[in-house]
C-alpha atoms as a PDB file:
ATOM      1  CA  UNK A   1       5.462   9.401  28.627  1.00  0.00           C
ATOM      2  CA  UNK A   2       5.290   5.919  26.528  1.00  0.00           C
ATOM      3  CA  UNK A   3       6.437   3.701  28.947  1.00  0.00           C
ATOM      4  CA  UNK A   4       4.028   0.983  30.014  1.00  0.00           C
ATOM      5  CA  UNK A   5       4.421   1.267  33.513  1.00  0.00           C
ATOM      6  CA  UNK A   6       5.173   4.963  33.690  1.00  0.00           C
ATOM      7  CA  UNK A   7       2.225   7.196  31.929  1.00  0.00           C
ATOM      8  CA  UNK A   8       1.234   4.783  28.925  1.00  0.00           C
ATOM      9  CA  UNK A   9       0.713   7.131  26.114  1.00  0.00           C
ATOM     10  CA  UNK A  10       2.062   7.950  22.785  1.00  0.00           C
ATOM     11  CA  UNK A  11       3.102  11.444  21.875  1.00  0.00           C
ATOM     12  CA  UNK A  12      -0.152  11.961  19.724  1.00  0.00           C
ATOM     13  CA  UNK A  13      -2.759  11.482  22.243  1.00  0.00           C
ATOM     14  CA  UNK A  14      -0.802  13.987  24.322  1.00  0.00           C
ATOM     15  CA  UNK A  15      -0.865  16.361  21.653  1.00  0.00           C
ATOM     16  CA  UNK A  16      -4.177  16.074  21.168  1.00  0.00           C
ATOM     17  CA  UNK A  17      -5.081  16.501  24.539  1.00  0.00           C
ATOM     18  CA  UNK A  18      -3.187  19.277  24.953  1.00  0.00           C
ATOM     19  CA  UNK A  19      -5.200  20.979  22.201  1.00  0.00           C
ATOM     20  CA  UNK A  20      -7.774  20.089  23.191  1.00  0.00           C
ATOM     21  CA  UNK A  21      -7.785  21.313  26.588  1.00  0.00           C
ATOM     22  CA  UNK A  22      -9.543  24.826  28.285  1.00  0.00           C
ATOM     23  CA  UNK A  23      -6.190  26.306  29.554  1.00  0.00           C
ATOM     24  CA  UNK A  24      -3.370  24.698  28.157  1.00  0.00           C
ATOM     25  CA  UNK A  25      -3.466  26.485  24.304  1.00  0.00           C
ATOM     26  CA  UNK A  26      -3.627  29.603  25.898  1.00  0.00           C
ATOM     27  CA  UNK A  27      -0.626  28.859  28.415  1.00  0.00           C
ATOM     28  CA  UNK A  28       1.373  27.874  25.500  1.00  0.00           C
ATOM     29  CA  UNK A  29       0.924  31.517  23.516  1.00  0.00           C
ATOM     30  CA  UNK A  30       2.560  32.827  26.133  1.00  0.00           C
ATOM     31  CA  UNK A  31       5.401  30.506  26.685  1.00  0.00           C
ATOM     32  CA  UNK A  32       5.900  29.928  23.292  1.00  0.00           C
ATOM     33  CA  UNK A  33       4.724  32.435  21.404  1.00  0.00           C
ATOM     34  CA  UNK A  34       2.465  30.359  19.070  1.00  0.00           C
ATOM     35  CA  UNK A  35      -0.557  31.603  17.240  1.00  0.00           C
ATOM     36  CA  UNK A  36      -2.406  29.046  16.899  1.00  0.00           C
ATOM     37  CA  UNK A  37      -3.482  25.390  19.601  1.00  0.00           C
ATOM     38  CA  UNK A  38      -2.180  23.262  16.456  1.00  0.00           C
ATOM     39  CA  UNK A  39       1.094  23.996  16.931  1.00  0.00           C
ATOM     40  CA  UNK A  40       1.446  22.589  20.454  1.00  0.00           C
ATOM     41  CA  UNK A  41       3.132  19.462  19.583  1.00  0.00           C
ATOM     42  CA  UNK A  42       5.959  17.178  21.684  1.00  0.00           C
ATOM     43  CA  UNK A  43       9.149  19.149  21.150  1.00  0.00           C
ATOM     44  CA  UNK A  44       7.128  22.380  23.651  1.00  0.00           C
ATOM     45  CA  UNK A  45       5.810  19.793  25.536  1.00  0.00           C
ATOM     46  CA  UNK A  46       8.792  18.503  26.431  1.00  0.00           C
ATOM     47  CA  UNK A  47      10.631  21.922  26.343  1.00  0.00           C
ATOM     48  CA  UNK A  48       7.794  22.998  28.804  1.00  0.00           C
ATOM     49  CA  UNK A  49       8.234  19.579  31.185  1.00  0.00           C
ATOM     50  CA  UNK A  50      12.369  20.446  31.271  1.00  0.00           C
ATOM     51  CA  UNK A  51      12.005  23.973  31.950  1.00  0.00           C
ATOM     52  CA  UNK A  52       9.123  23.091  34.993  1.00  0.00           C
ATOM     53  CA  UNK A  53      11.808  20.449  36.190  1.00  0.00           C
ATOM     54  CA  UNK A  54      14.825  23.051  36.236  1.00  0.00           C
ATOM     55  CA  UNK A  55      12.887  24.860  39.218  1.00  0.00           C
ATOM     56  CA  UNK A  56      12.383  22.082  41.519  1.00  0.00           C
ATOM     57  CA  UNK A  57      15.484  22.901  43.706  1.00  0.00           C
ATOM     58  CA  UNK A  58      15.204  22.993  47.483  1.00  0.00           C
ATOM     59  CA  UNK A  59      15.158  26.303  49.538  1.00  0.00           C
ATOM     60  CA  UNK A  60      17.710  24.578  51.854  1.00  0.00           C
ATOM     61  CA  UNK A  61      14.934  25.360  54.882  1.00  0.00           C
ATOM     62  CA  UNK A  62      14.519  21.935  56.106  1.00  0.00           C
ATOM     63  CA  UNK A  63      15.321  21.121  59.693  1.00  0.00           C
ATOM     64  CA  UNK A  64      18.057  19.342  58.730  1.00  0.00           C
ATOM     65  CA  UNK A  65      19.341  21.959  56.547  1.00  0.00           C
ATOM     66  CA  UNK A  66      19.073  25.053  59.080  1.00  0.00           C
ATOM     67  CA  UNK A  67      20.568  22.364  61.572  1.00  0.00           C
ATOM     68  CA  UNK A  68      23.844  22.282  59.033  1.00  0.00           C
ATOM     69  CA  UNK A  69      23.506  26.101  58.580  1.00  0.00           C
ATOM     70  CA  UNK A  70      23.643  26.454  62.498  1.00  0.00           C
ATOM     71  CA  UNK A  71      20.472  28.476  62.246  1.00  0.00           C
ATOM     72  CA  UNK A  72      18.502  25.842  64.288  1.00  0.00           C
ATOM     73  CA  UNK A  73      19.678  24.302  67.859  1.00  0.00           C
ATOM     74  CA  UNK A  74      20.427  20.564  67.597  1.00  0.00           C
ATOM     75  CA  UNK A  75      18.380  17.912  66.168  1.00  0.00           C
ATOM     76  CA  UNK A  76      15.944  16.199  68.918  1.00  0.00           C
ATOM     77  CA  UNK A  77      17.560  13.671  70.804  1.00  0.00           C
ATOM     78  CA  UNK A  78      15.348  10.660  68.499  1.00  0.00           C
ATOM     79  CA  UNK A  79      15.986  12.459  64.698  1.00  0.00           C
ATOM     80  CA  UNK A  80      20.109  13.091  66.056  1.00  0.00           C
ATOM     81  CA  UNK A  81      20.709   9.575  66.546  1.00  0.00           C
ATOM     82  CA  UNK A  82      19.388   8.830  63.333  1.00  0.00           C
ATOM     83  CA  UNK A  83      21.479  11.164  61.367  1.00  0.00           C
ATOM     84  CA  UNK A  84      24.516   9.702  63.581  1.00  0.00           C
ATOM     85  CA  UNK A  85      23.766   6.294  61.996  1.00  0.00           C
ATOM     86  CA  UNK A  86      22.845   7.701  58.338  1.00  0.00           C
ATOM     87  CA  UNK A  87      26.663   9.212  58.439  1.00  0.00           C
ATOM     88  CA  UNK A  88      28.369   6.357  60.404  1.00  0.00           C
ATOM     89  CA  UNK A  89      28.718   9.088  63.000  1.00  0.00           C
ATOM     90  CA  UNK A  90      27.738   7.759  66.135  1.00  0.00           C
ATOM     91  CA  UNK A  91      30.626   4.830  66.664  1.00  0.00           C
ATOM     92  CA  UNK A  92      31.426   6.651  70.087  1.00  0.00           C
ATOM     93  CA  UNK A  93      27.558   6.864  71.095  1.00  0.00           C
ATOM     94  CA  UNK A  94      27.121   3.508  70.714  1.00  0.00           C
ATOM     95  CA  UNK A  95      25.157   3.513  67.775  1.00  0.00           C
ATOM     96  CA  UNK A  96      25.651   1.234  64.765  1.00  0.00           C
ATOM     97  CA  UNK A  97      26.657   2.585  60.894  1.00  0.00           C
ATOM     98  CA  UNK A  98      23.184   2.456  59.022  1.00  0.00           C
ATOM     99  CA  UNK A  99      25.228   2.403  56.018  1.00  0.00           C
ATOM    100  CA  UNK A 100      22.893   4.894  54.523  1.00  0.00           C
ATOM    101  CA  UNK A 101      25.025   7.398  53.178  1.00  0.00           C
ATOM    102  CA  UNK A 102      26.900   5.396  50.539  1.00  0.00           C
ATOM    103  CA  UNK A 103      23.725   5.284  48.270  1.00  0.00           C
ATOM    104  CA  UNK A 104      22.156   8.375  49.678  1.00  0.00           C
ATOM    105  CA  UNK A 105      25.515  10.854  49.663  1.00  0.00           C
ATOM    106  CA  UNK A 106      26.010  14.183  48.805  1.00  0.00           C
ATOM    107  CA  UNK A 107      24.149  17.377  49.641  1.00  0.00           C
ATOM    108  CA  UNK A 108      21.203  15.655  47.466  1.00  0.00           C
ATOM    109  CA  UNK A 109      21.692  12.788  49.254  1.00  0.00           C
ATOM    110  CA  UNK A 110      22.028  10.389  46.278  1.00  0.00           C
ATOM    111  CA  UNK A 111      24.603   9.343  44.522  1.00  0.00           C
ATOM    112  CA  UNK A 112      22.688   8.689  41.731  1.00  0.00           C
ATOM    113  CA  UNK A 113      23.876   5.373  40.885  1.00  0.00           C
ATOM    114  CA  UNK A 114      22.035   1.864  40.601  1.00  0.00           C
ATOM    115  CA  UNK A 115      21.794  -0.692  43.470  1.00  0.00           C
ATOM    116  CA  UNK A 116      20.345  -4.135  44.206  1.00  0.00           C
ATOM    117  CA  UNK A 117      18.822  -3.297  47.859  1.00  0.00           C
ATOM    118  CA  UNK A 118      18.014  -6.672  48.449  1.00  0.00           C
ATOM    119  CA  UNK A 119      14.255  -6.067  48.222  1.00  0.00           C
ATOM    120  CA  UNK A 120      13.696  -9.604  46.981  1.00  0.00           C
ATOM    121  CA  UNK A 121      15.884 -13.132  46.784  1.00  0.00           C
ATOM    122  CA  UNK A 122      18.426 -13.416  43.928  1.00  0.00           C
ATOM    123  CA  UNK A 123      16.721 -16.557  42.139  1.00  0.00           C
ATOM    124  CA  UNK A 124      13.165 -15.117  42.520  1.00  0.00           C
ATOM    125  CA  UNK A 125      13.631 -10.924  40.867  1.00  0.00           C
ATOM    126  CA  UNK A 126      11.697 -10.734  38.558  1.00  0.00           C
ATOM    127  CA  UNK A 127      11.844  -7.098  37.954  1.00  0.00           C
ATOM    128  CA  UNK A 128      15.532  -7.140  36.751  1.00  0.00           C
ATOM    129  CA  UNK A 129      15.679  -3.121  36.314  1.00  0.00           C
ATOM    130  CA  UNK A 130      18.410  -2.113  35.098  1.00  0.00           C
ATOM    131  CA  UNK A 131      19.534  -5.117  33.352  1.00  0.00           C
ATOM    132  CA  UNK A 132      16.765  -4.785  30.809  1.00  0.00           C
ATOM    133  CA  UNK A 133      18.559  -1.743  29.340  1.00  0.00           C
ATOM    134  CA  UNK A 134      22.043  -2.651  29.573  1.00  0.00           C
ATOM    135  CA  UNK A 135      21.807  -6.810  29.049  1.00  0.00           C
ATOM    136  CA  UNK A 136      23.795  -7.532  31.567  1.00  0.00           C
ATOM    137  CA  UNK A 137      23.004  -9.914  34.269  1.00  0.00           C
ATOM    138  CA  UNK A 138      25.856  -7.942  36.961  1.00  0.00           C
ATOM    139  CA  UNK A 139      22.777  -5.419  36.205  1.00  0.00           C
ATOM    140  CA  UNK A 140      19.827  -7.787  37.351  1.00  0.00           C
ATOM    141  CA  UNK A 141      17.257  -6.102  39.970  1.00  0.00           C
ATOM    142  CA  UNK A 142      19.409  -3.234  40.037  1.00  0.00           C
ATOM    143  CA  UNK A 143      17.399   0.606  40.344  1.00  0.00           C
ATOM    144  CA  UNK A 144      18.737   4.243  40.850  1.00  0.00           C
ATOM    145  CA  UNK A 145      18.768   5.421  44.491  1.00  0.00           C
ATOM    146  CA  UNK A 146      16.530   8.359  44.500  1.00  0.00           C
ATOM    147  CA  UNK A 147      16.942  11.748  46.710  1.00  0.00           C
ATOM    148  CA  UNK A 148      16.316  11.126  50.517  1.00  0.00           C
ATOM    149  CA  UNK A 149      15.213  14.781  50.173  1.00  0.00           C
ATOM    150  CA  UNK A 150      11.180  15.474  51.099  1.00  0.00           C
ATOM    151  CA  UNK A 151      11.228  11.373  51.218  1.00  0.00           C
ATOM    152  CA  UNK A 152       8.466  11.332  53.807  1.00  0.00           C
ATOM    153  CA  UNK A 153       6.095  13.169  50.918  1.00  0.00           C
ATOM    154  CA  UNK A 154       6.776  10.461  48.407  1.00  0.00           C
ATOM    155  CA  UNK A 155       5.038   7.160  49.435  1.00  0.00           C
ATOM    156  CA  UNK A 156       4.671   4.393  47.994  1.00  0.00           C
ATOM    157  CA  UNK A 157       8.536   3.524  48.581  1.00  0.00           C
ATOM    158  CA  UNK A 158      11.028   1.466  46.645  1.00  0.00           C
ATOM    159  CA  UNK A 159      10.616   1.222  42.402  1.00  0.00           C
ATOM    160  CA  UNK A 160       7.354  -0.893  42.580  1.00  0.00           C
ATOM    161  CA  UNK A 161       5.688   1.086  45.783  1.00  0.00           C
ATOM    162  CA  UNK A 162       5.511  -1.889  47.398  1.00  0.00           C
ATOM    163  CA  UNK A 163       6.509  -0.637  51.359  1.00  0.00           C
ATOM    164  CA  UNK A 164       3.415   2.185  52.083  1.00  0.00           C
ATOM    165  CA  UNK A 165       5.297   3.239  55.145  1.00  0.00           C
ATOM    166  CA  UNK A 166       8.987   5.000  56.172  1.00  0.00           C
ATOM    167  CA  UNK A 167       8.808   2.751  58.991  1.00  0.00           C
ATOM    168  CA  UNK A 168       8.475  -0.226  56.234  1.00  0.00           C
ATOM    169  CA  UNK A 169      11.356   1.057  54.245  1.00  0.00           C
ATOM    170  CA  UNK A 170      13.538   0.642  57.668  1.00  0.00           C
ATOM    171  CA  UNK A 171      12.250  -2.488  58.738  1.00  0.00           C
ATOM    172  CA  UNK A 172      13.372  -3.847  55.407  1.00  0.00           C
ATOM    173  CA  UNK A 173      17.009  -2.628  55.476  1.00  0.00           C
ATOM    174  CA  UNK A 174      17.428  -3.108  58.709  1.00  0.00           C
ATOM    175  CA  UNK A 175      15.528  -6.510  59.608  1.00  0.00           C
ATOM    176  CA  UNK A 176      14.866  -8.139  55.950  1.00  0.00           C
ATOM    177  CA  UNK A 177      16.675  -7.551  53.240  1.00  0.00           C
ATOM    178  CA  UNK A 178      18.351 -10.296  51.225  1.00  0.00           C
ATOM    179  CA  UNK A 179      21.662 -10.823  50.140  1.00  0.00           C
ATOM    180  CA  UNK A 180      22.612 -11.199  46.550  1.00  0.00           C
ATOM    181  CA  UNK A 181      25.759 -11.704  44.613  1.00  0.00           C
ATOM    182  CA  UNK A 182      25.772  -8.112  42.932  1.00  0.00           C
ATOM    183  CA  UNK A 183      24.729  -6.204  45.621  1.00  0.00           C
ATOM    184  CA  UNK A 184      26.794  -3.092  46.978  1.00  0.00           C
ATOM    185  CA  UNK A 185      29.643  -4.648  49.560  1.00  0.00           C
ATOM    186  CA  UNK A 186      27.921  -1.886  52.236  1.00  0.00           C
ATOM    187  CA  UNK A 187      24.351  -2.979  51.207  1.00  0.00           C
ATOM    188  CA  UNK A 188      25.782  -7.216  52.730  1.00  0.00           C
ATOM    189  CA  UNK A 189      27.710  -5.220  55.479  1.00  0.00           C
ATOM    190  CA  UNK A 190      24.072  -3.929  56.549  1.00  0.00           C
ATOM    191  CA  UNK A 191      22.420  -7.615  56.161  1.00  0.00           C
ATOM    192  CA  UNK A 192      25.251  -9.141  57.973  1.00  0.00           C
ATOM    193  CA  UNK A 193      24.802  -7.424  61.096  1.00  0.00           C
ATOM    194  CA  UNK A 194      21.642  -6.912  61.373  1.00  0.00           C
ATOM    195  CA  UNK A 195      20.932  -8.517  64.686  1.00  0.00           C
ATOM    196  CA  UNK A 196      22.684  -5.335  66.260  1.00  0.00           C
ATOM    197  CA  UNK A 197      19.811  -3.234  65.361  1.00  0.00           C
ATOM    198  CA  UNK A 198      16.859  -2.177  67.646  1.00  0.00           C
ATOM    199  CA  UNK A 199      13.753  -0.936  67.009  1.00  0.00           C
ATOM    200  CA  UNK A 200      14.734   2.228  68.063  1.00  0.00           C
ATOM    201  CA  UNK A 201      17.124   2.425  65.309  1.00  0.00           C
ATOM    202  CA  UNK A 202      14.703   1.454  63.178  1.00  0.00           C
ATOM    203  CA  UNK A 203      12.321   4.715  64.564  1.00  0.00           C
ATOM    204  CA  UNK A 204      15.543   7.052  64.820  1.00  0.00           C
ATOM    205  CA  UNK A 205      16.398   6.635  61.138  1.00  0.00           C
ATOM    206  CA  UNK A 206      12.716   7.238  60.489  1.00  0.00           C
ATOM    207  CA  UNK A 207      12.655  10.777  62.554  1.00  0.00           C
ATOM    208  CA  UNK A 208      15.879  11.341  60.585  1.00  0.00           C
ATOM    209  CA  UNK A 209      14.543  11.260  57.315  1.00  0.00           C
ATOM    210  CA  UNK A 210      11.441  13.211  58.631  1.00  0.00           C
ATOM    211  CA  UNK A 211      13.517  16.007  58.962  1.00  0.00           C
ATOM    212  CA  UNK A 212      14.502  16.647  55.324  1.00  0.00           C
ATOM    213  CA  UNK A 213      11.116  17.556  54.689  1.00  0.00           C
ATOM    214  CA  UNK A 214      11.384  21.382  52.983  1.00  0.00           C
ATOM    215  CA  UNK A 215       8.221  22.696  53.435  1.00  0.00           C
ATOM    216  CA  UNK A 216       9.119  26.067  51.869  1.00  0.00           C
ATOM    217  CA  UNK A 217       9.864  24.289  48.556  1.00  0.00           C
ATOM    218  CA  UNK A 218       6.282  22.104  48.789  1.00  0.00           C
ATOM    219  CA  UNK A 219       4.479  25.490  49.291  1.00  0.00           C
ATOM    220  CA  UNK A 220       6.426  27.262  46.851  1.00  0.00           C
ATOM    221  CA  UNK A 221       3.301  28.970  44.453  1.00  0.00           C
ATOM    222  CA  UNK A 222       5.321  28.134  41.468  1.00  0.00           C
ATOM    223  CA  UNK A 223       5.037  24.893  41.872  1.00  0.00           C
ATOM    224  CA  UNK A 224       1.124  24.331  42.076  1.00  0.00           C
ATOM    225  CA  UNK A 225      -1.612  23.244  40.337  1.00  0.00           C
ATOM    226  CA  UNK A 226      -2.159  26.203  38.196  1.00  0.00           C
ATOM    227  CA  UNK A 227      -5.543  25.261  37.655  1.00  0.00           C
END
C-alpha cells in the first residue's frame, strides 16, 4: 500500500477514503460487525485484503489442467510441443529443453524463489530487486518468479512491465537474454544455446502458456467488481 512504486499511499488516506466512500462503510457492518464508518481503519482493511486473497485459487479447468485430468484429448499439435519444451519432455521429438520449469515448477508453476533472468547486462541493472532488502550484491537484479498460471491475462510482463507481449517474453529468453554472474546455472544453460531455437519454439511456448488460462476462475462472480 506505501510503496512508491506499488500504490503510493499511507494508511490514513486509505482510511479516510474508505470512510468516506458510498459502499464501502456499509460492506464493512457486515463483515465486521462495526457500528459505526469510523471504525474502518487498517487492521479490517487488511483483514478484508487477506481474506479476498485466500479465494483466488484456480478451479483446475484450464486446458492444460483437464489435459492432466485426462478429461480433454491431447493438447494441439503447436501448444503440445510447447509443454514438451516447458518440462524438458520432448528430447526424443527433437525439441530442445526450454528450461522453463525450474523457475516455473510445481502444480502453481512457481517455485517461488528469486532469479536474475537476464533481462538486462550485469554492469548496467539498475533495478537491483532483491538486493535492496537483503544487502547483498549475490542478490543484485534478482525478482520472484511469479505463477505461469492465467499468464496471458497479466500483461505488462517481467517486474517493470517492460515486454507488452507473451511473444516478447519468449523472444527474450530465448533470443536475448544476458548472462550474469548470479544467475540460475539453467537460466546460462538457456543463453548458451540459444542458437538451437526457432521461431516456432518461440510461438509453441507461447500457445503453451495460452493454455493455462482458467476461465472459470476469471468469471468466478466472487471475484468481481462488486460495484
Amino acid at each position: 500500500m506505501e510503496d512508491p512504486i506499488e500504490l503510493h499511499h499511507t494508511w490514513p488516506e486509505v482510511e479516510e477514503k474508505l470512510r468516506a466512500h458510498p459502499e464501502y462503510p456499509q460492506l464493512f457492518r457486515k463483515a465486521f460487525g462495526i457500528s459505526d464508518r469510523s471504525e474502518i481503519n487498517k487492521i479490517l482493511a487488511v483483514k478484508a485484503i487477506a481474506q479476498f486473497e485466500r479465494i483466488l485459487i484456480s478451479s483446475g479447468e484450464s486446458i492444460y489442467d483437464r489435459y492432466l485430468a485426462g478429461e480433454t484429448q491431447l493438447l494441439q499439435d503447436e501448444a503440445l510441443d510447447g509443454k514438451l519444451m516447458f518440462f524438458d519432455e520432448g528430447f526424443d521429438l527433437g525439441l530442445p529443453d526450454g528450461e522453463c520449469f525450474h523457475c516455473h515448477g510445481t502444480g502453481t508453476l512457481t517455485g517461488g524463489r528469486f532469479f536474475n533472468n537476464g533481462l538486462d547486462p550485469f554492469d548496467q541493472i539498475t533495478d537491483i530487486g532483491q538486493q535492496a532488502v537483503t544487502g547483498n550484491p549475490s542478490d543484485k537484479g534478482k525478482f520472484r518468479a511469479p505463477t505461469l498460471r492465467n499468464i496471458a491475462l497479466s500483461a505488462p510482463f517481467m517486474h517493470d512491465g517492460r515486454f507488452a507481449t507473451l511473444e516478447e517474453c519468449m523472444e527474450h529468453y530465448l533470443f536475448r537474454a544476458h548472462s550474469a554472474p548470479n544467475a540460475d546455472p539453467n537460466m546460462n544453460l538457456l543463453i548458451n544455446k540459444r542458437s538451437v531455437f526457432t521461431n516456432y519454439h518461440k510461438e509453441a511456448l507461447v500457445a503453451f502458456l495460452h493454455t493455462l488460462t482458467d476461465t472459470t476462475f476469471i468469471n468466478n462472480p466472487d471475484i468481481q467488481n462488486p460495484f
